[in-house]
Every structure is written in structure tokens, then in C-alpha cells.
Protein backbone atom coordinates (compact mmCIF):
# COMPACT_ATOMS: atom_id res chain seq x y z
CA UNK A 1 10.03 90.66 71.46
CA UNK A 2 12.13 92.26 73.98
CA UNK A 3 14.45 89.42 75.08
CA UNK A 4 13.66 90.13 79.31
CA UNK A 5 10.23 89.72 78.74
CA UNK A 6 10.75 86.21 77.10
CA UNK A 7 9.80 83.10 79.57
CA UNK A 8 10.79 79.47 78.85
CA UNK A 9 9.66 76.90 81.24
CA UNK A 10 10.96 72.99 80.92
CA UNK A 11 7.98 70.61 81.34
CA UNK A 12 8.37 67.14 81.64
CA UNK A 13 6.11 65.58 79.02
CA UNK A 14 3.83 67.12 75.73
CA UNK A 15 1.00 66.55 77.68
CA UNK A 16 1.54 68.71 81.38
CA UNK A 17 3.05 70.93 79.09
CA UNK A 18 0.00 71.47 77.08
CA UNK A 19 -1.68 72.22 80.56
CA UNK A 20 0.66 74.45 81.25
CA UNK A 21 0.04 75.95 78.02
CA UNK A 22 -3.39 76.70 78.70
CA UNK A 23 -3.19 78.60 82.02
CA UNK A 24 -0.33 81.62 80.58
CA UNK A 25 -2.31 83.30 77.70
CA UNK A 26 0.14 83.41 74.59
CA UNK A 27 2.19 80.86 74.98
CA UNK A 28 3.69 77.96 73.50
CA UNK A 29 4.60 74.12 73.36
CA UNK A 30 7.35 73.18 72.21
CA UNK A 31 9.96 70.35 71.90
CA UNK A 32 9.99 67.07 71.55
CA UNK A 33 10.16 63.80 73.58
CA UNK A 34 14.20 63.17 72.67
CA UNK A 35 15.13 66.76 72.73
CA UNK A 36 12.61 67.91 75.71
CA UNK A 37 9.81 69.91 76.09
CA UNK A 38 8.83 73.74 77.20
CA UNK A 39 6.54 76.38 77.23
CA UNK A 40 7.69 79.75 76.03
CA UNK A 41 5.64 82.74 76.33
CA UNK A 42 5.75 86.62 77.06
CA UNK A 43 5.63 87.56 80.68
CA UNK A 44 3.94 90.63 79.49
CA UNK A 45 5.16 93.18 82.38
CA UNK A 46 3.30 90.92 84.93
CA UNK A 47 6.27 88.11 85.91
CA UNK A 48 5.18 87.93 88.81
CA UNK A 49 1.75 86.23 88.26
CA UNK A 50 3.24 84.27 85.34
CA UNK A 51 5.48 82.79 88.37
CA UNK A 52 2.47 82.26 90.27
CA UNK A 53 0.75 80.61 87.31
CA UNK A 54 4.01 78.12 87.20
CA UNK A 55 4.05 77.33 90.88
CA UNK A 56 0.60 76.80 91.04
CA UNK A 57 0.90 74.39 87.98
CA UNK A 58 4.13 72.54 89.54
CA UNK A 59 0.99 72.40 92.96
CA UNK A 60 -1.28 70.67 90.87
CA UNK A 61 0.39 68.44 88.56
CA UNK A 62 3.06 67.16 91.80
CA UNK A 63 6.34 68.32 89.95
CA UNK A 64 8.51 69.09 93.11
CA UNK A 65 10.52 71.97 90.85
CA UNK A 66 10.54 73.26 86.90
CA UNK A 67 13.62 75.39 85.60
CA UNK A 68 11.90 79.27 84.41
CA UNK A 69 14.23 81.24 82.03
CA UNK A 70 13.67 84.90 82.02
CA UNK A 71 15.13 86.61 79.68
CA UNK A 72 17.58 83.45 78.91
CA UNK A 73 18.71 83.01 82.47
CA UNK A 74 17.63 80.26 84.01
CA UNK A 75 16.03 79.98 87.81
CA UNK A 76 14.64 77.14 89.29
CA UNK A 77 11.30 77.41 90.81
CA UNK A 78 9.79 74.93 93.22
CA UNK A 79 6.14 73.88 93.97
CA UNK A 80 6.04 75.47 97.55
């Protein structure tokens, strides 16, 4: 795995984080409740609909903003 293509998104809880899971193809929960939760995954050459994916996740599930790391840096991404 080529470390830019690696995404790791913080999710609040197992479960939106299993729904999360579901929408990007390939990817993973992980985490638990004391040590918190995310989704990791390969962007696959496509970030930008993996982004889309996120914010249209964050939309549906009323989390105002989620922290993304690409590639091990982090960005914040909001709902709108």
C-alpha cells in the first residue's frame, strides 16, 4: 500500500462507523470505544469521490465535521 493512497477517517461510535464502512468499498472498522474508532481504506486514485462518500455520510448521519487523513496528514472535512 502506497502510504498517499491510505485514508483514515475518525467516526464517532462502532456503529456510524460500520455505515461508513459500507458506502467506501475496501475498507475498514477499526478501534475501540476507549481508544476511538475509524475507518481506513484505499482511496484507490479516486479521492475525490471517497471525499464525497465522507461528506455525504457526515449529511446523513448529522456529524457537523469528521477528521480524513490522507496519506497520514490529517484534514478536517465538514458536512456542507
Amino acid at each position: 500500500m502506497a502510504p498517499n493512497k491510505v485514508i483514515r477517517i475518525e467516526v464517532p461510535d462502532a456503529q456510524r462507523g460500520a455505515q461508513l464502512e459500507e458506502r467506501l468499498s475496501g475498507s475498514e472498522l477499526t478501534g475501540s470505544d476507549p481508544e476511538g474508532w475509524a475507518v481506513v481504506g484505499m482511496a484507490d486514485g479516486n479521492l475525490s469521490q471517497a471525499l464525497g462518500t465522507i461528506r455525504q455520510w457526515l449529511r446523513d448521519e448529522a456529524i457537523d465535521h469528521t477528521v480524513v487523513h490522507v496519506g497520514g496528514r490529517p484534514h478536517t472535512l465538514t458536512r456542507d
